[in-house]
C-alpha atoms as a PDB file:
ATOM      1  CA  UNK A   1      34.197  83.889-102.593  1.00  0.00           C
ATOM      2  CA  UNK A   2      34.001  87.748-103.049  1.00  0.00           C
ATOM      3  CA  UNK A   3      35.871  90.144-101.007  1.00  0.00           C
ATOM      4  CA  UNK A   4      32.110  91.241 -99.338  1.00  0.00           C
ATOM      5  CA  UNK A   5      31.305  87.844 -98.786  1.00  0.00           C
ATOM      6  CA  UNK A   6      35.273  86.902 -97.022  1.00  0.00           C
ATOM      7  CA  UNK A   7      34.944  90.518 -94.904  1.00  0.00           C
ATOM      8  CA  UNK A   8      31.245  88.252 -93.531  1.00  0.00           C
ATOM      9  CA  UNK A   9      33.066  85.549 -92.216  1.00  0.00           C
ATOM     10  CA  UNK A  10      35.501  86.532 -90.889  1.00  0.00           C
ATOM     11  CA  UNK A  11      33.101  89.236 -88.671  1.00  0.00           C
ATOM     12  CA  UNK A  12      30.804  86.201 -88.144  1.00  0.00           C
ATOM     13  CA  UNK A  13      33.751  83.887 -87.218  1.00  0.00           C
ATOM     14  CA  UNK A  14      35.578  86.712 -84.968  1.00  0.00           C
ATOM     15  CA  UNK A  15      32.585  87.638 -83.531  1.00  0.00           C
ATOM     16  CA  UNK A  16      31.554  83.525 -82.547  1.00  0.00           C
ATOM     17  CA  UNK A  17      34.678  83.240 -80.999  1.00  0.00           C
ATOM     18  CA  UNK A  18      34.382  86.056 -78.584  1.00  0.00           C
ATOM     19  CA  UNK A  19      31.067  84.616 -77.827  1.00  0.00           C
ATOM     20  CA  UNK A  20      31.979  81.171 -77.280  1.00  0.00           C
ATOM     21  CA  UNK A  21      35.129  82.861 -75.090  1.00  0.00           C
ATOM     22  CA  UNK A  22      32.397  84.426 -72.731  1.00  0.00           C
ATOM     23  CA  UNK A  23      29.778  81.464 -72.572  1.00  0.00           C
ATOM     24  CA  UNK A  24      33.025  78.959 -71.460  1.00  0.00           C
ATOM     25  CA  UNK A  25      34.256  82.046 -68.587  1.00  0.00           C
ATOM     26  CA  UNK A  26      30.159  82.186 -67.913  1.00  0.00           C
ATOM     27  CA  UNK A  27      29.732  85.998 -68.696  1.00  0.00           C
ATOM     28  CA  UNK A  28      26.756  85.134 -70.938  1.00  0.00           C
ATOM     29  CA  UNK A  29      23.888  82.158 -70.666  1.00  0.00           C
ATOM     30  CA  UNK A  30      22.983  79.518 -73.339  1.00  0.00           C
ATOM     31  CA  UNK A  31      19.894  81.269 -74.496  1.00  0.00           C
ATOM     32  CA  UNK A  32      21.590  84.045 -74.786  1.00  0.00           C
ATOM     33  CA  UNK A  33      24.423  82.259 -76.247  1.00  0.00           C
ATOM     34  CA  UNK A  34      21.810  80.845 -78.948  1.00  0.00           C
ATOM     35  CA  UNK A  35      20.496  83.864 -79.220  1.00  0.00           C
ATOM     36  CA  UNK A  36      23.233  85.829 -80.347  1.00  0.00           C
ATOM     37  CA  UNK A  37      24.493  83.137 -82.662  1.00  0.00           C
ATOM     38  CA  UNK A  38      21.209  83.703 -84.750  1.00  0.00           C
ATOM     39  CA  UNK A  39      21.388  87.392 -84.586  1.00  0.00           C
ATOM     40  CA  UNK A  40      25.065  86.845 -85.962  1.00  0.00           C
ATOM     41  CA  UNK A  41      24.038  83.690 -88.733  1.00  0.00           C
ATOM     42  CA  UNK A  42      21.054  86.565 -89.895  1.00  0.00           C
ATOM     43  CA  UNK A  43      23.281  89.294 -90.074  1.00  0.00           C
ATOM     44  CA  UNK A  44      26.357  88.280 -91.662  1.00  0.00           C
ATOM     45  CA  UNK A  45      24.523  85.603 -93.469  1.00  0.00           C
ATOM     46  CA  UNK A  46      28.447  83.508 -93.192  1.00  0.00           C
ATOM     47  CA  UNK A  47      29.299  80.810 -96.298  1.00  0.00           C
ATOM     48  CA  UNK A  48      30.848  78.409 -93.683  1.00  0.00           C
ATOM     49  CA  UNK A  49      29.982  79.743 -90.829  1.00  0.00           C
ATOM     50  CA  UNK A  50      27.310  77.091 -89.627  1.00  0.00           C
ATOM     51  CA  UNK A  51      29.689  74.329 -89.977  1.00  0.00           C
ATOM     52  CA  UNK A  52      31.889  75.260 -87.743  1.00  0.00           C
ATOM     53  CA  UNK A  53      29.655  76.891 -85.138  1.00  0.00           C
END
């Protein structure tokens, strides 16, 4: 794993978390839940990052 491709997941990671944080405390809705996790999976394009999400 590269340095580019370590700074990705750990954005994508970081960023999941936050969202999974605010779907549990009901701030955001599944869809948009789901939505944002494929914004995030196209963006950072993660190595692990759909195995654990």
């Amino acid at each position: 794993m590269d340095k580019r491709s370590f700074q990705n997941e750990a954005a994508f990671q970081m960023a999941m978390y936050l969202a999974r944080r605010m779907l549990a405390e009901k701030l955001i809705t599944g869809k948009e839940y789901r939505d944002f996790v494929q914004e995030m999976i196209r963006r950072y394009q993660p190595f692990f990052g759909d195995l654990y999400t």
